[in-house]
Protein backbone atom coordinates (compact mmCIF):
# COMPACT_ATOMS: atom_id res chain seq x y z
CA UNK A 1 0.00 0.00 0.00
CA UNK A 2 1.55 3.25 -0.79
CA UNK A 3 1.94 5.69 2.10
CA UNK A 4 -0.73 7.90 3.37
CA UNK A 5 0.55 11.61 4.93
CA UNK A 6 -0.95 13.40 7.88
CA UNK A 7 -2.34 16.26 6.99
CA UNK A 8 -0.63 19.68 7.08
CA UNK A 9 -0.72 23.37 5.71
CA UNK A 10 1.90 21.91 3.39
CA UNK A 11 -0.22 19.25 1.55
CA UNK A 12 -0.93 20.83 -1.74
CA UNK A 13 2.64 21.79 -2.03
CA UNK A 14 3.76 18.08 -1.91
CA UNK A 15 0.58 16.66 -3.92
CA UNK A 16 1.90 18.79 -6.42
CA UNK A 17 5.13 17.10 -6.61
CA UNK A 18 3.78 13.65 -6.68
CA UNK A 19 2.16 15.08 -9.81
CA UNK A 20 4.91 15.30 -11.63
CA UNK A 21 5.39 12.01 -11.68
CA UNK A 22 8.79 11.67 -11.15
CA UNK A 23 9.70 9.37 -7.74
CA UNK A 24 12.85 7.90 -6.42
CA UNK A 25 13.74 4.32 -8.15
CA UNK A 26 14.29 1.08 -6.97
CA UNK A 27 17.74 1.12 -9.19
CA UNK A 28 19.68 2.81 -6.49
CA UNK A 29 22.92 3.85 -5.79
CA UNK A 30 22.80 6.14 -3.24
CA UNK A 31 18.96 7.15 -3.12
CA UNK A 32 17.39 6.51 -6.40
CA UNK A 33 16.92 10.15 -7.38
CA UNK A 34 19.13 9.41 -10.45
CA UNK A 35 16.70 6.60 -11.37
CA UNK A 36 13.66 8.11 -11.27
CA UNK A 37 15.13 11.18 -12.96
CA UNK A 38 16.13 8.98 -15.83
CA UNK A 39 12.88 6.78 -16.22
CA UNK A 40 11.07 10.35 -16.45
CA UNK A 41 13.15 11.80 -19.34
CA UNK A 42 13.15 8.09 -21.02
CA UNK A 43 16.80 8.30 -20.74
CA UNK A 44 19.38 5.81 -19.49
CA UNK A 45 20.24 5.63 -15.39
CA UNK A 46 23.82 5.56 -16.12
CA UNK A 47 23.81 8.61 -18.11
CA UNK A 48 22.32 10.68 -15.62
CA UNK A 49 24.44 9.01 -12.95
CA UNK A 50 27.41 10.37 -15.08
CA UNK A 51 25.91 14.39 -15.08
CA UNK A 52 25.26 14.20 -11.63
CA UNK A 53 28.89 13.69 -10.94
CA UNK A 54 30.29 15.72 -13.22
CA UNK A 55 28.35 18.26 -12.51
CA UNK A 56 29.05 17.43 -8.83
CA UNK A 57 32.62 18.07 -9.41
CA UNK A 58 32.64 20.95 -11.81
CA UNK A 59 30.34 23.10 -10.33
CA UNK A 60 28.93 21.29 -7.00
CA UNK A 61 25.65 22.14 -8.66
CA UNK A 62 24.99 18.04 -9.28
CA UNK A 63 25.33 17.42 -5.41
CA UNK A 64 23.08 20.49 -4.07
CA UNK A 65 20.52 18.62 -7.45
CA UNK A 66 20.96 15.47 -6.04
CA UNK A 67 20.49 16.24 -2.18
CA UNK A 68 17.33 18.60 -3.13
CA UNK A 69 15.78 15.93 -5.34
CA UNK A 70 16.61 12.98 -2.48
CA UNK A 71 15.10 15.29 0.36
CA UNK A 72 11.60 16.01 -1.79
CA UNK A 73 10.64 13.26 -4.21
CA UNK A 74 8.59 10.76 -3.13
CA UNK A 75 10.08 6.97 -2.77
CA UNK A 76 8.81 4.63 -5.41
CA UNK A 77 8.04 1.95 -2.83
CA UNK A 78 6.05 3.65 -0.30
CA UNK A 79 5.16 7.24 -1.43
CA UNK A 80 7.14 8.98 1.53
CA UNK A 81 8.79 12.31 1.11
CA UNK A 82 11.81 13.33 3.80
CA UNK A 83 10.66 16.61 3.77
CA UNK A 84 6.65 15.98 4.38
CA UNK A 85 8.22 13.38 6.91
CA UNK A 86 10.55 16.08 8.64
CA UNK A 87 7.61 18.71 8.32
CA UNK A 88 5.11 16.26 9.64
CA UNK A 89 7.80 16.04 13.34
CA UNK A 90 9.20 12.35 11.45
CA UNK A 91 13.30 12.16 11.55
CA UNK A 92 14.22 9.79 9.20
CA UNK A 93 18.00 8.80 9.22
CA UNK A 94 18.04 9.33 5.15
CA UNK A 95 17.50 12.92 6.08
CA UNK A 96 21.03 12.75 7.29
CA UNK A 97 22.22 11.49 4.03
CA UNK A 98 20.23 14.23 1.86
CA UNK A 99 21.88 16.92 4.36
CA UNK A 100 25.44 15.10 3.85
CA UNK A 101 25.04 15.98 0.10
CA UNK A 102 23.87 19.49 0.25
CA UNK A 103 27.29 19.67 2.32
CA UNK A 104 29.45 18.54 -0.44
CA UNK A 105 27.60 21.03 -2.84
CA UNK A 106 28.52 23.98 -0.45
């Protein structure tokens, strides 16, 4: 069953990202972000993998991507957002991970 949030002020705000469609895979690495960007755009995981980290390590701009896009898309295998989670008073370790990666961006 896919998850069900508590209701808050900031519901419409995160239905409207599970609108777009666009979730974190099963195919992970790290948190599936690269996945789920990739089955979006109909392009290959590996190729997105590879932009992320260049862009990681050009610019930092793939890391501060990749940390955004892990703390507010929604997990293809329950439907949970960090962020709604976090909003909704629920610490969830992988918030610790998302907030390791905005590090490396700064």
């Amino acid at each position: 069953p896919m998850y069900q949030p508590q209701p808050n002020r900031g519901n419409r705000f995160f239905a409207w990202i599970r609108s777009s469609r666009i979730t974190r895979g099963r195919n992970r690495w790290i948190a599936g972000v690269c996945d789920g960007v990739a089955r979006r755009l109909g392009w290959n995981a590996t190729l997105v993998r590879a932009l992320v980290i260049l862009t990681s390590l050009l610019f930092g701009a793939g890391a501060a991507f990749y940390a955004l896009a892990w703390f507010l898309l929604p997990d293809e295998m329950d439907g949970r957002i960090l962020c709604e989670e976090l909003v909704n008073g629920h610490w969830d370790w992988n918030c610790a991970g998302a907030l390791v990666c905005a590090a490396v961006a700064l």
